[in-house]
N, C-alpha and C. Protein backbone atom coordinates (compact mmCIF):
# COMPACT_ATOMS: atom_id res chain seq x y z
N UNK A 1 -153.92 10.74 207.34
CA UNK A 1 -152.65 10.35 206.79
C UNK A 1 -152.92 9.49 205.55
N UNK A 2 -151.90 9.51 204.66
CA UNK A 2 -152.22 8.49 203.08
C UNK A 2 -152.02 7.22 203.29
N UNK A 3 -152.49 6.76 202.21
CA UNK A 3 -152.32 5.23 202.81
C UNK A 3 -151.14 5.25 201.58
N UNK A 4 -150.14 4.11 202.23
CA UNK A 4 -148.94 3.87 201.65
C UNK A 4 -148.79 2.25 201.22
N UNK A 5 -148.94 1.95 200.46
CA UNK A 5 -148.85 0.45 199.88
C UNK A 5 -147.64 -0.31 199.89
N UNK A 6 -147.90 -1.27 199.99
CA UNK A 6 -146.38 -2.55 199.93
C UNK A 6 -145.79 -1.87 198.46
N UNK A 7 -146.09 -2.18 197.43
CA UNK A 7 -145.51 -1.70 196.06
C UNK A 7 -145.00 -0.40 195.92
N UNK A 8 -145.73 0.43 196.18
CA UNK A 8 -144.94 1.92 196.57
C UNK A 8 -143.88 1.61 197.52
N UNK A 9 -143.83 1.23 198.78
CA UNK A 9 -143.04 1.04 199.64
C UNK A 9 -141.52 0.02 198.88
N UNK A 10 -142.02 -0.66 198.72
CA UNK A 10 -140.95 -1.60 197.61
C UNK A 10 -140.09 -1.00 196.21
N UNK A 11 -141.23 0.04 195.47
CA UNK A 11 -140.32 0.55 194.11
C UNK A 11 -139.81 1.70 195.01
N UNK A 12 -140.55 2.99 195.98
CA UNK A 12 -139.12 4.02 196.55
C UNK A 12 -138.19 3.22 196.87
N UNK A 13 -138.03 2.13 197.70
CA UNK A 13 -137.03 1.77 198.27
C UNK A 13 -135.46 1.06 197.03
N UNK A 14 -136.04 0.91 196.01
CA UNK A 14 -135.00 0.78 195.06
C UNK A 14 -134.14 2.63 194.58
N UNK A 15 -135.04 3.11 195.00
CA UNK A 15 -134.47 4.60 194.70
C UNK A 15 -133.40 4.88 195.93
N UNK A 16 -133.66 4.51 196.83
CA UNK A 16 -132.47 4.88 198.15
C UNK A 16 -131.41 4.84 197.62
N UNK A 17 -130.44 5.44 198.70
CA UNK A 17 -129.20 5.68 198.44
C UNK A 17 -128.47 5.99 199.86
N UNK A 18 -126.77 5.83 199.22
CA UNK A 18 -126.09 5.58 200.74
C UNK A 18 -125.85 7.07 200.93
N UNK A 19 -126.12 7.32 202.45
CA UNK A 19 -125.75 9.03 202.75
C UNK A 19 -124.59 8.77 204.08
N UNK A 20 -124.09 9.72 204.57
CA UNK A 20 -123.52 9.64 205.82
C UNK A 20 -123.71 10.66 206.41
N UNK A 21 -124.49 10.05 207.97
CA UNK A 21 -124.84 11.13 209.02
C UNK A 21 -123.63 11.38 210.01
N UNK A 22 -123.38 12.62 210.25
CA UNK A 22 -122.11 12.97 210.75
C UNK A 22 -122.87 13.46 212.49
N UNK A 23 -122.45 12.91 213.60
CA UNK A 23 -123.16 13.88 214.95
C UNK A 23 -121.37 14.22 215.55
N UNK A 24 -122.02 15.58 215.44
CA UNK A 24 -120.76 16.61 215.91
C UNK A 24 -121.37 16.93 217.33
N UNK A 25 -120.11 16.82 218.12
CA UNK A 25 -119.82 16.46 219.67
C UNK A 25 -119.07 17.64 220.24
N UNK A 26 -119.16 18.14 221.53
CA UNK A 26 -118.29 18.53 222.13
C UNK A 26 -117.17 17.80 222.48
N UNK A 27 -115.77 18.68 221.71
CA UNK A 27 -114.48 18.22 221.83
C UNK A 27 -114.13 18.67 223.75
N UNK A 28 -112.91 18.29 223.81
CA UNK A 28 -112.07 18.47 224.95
C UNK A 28 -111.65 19.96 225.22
N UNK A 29 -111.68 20.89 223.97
CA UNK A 29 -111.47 22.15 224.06
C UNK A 29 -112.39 23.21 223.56
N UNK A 30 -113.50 22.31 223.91
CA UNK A 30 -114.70 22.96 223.59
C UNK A 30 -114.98 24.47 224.03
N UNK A 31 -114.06 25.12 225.20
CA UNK A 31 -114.60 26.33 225.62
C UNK A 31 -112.72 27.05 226.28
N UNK A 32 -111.94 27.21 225.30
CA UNK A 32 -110.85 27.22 225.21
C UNK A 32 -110.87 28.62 224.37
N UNK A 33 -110.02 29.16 225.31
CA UNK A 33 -110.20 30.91 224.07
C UNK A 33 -109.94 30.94 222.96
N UNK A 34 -110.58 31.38 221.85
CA UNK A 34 -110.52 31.83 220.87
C UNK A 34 -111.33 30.51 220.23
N UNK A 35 -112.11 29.67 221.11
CA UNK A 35 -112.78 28.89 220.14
C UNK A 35 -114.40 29.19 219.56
N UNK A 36 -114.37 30.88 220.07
CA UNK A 36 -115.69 31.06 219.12
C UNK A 36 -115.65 31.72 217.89
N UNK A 37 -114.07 32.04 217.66
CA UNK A 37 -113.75 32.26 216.00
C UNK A 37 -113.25 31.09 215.12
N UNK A 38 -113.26 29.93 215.88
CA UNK A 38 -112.59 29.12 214.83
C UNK A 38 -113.83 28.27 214.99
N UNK A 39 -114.87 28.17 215.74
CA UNK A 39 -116.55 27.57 215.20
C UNK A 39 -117.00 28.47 214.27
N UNK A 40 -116.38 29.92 213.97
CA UNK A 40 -117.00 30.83 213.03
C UNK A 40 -116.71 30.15 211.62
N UNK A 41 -115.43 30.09 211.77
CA UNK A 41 -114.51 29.39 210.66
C UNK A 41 -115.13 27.86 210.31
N UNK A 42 -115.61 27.41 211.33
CA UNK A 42 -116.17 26.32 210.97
C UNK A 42 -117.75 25.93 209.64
N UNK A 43 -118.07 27.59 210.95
CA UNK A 43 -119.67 27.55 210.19
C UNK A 43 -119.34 27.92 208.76
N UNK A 44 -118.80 29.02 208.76
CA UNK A 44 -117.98 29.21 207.42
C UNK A 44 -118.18 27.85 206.05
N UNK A 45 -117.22 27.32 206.45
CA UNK A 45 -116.73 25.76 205.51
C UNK A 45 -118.39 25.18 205.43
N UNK A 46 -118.87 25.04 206.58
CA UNK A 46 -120.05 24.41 206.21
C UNK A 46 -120.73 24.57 205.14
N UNK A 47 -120.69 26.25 205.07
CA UNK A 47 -121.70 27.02 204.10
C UNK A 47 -121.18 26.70 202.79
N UNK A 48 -119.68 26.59 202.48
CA UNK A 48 -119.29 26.14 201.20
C UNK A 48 -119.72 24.83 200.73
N UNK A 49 -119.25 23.86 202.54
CA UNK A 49 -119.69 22.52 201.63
C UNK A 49 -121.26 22.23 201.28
N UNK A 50 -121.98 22.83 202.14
CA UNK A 50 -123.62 22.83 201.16
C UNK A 50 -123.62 23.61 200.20
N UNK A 51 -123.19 24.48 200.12
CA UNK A 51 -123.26 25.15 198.32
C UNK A 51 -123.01 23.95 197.66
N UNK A 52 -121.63 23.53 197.77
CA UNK A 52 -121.38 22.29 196.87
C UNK A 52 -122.09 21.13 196.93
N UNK A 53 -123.21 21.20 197.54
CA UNK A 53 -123.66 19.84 197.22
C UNK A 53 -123.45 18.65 198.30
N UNK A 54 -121.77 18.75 199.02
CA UNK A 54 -121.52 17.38 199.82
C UNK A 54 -122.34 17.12 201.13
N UNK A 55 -122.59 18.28 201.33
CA UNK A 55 -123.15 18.58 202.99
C UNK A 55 -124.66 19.43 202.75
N UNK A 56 -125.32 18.70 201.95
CA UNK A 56 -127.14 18.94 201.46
C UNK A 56 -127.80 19.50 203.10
N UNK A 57 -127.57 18.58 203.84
CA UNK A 57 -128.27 19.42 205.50
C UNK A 57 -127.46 19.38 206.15
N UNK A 58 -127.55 20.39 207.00
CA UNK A 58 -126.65 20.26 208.28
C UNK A 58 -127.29 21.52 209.20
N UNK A 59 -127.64 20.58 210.32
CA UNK A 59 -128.39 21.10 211.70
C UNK A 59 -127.65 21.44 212.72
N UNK A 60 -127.64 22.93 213.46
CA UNK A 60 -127.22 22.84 214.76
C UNK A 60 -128.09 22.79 215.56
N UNK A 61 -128.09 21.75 217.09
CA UNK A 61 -128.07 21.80 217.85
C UNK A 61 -128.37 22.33 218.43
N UNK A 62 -129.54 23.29 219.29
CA UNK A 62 -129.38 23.80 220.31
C UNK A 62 -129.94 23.82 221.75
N UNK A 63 -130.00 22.49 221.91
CA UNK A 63 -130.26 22.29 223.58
C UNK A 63 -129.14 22.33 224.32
N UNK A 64 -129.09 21.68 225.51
CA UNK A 64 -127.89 21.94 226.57
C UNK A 64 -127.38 20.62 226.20
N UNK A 65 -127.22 19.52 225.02
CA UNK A 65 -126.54 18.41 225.63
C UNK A 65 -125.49 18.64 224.70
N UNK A 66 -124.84 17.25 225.09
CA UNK A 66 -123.32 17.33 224.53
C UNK A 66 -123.26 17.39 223.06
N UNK A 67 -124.64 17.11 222.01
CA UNK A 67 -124.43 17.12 220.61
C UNK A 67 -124.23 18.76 220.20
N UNK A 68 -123.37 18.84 219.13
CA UNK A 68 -123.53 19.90 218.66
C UNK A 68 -124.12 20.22 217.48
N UNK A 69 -124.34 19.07 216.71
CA UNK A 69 -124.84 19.42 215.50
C UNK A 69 -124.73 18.20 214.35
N UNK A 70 -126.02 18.18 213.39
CA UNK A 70 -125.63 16.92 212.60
C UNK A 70 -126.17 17.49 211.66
N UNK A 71 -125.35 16.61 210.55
CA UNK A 71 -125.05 16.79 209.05
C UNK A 71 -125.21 15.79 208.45
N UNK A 72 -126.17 15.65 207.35
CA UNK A 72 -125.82 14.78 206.26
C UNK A 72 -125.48 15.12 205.24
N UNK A 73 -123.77 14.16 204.90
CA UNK A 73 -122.98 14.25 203.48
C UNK A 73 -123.75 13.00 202.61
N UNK A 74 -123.32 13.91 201.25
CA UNK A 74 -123.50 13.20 200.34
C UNK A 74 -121.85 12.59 199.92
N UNK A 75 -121.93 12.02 200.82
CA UNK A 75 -119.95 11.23 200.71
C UNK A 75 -120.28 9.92 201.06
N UNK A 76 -118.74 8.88 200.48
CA UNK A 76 -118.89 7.49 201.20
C UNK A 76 -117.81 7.69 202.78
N UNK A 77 -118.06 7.17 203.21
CA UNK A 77 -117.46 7.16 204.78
C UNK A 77 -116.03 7.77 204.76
N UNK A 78 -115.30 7.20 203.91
CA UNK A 78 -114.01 7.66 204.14
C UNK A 78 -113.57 8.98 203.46
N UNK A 79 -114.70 9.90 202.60
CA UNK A 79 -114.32 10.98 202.07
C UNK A 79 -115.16 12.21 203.17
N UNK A 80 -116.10 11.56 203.87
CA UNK A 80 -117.15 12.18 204.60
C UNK A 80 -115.58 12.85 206.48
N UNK A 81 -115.31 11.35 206.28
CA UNK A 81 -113.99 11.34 207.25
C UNK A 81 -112.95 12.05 206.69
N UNK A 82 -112.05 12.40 205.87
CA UNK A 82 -111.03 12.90 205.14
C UNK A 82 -111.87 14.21 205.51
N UNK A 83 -112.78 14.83 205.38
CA UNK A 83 -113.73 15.83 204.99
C UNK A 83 -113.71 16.69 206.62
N UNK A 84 -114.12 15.84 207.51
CA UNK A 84 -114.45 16.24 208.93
C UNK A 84 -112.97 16.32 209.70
N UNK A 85 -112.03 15.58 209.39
CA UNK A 85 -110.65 15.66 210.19
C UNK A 85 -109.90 16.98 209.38
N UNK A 86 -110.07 17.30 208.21
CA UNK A 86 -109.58 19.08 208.16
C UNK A 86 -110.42 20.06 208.35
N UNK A 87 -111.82 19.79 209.40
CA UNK A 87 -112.34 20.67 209.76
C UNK A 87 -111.86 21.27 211.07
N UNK A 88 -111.53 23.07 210.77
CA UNK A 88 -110.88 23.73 211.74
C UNK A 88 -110.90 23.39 213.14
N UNK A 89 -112.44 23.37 213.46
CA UNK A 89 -113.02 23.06 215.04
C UNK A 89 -112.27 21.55 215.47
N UNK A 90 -112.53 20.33 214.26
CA UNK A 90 -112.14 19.38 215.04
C UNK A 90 -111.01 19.34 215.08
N UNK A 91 -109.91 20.23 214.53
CA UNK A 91 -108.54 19.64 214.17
C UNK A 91 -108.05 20.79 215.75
N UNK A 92 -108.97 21.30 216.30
CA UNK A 92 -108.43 22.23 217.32
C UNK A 92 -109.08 21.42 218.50
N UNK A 93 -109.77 20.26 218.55
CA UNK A 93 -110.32 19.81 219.61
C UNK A 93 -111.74 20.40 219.86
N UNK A 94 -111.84 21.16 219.32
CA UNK A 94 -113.41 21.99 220.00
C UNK A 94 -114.45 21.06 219.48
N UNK A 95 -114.27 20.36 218.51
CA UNK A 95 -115.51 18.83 218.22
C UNK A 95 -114.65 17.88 217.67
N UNK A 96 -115.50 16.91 218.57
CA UNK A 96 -115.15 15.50 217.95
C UNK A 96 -116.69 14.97 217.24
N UNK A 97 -116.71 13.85 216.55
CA UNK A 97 -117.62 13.64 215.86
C UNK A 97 -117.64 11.86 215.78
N UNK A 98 -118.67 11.98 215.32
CA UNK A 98 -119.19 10.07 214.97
C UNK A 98 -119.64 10.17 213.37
N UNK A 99 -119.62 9.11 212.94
CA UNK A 99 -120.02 9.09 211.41
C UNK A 99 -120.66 7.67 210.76
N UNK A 100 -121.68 7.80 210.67
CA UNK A 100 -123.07 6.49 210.50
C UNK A 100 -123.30 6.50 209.05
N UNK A 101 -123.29 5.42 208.45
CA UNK A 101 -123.64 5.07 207.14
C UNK A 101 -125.43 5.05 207.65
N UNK A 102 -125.88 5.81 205.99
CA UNK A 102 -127.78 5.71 206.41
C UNK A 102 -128.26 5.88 204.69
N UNK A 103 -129.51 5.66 204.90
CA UNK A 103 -130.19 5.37 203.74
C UNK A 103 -131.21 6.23 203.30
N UNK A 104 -131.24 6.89 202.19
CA UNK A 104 -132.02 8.00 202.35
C UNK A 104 -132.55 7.86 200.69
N UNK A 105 -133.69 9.28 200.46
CA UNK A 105 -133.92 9.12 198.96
C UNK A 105 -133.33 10.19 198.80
N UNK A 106 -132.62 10.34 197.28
CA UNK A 106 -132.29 11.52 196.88
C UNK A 106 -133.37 12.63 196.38
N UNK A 107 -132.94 13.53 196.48
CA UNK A 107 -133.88 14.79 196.58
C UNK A 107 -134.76 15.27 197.49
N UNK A 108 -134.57 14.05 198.63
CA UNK A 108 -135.13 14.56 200.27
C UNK A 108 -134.58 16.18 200.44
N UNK A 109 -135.80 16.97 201.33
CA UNK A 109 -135.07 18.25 201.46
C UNK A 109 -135.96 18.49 202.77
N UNK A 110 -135.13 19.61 203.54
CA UNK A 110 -135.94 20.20 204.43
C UNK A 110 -136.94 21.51 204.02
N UNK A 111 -138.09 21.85 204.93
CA UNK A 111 -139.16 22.58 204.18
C UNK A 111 -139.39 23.64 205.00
């Protein structure tokens, strides 16, 4: 492994920046008919909002527990929120969600 220095460690850390991690939950109507076309609809939107930029990653989930999936926006809390409450799934109950301010570098990517 590299060795990582106090000074390196000190100038990235002026590069950080605020992100918001979104963990998407099983809602109350999580298995309610017709809720595997409106998670379609969901995945859908996703795909737009990472084209655009707001939603850079977003992971599903797939073990047996109650998470369904997490996302990091490039939003401040309350646009990340505005953002997730007209999403189809949650506005039908099929997810509820949590939303964590976090610190990240820009141009992090998955590989």
């Amino acid at each position: 492994m590299a060795e990582i220095t106090d000074e390196y460690m000190k100038k990235m850390l002026t590069k950080s920046k605020t992100y918001c991690i979104v963990i998407l939950k099983e809602g109350p109507n999580s298995s309610v008919a017709g809720a595997k076309g409106v998670v379609w609809e969901h995945g859908r939107r996703n795909f737009v909002l990472r084209r655009e930029g707001v939603m850079p990653i977003v992971c599903r989930v797939s073990d047996d527990s109650y998470v369904s999936g997490v996302a990091i926006f490039d939003a401040s809390i309350d646009e990340t929120k505005k953002i997730m409450d007209e999403d189809p799934s949650v506005k039908a109950g099929i997810f509820v969600y949590e939303i964590h301010p976090c610190m990240s570098f820009p141009g992090d990517c998955l590989t």
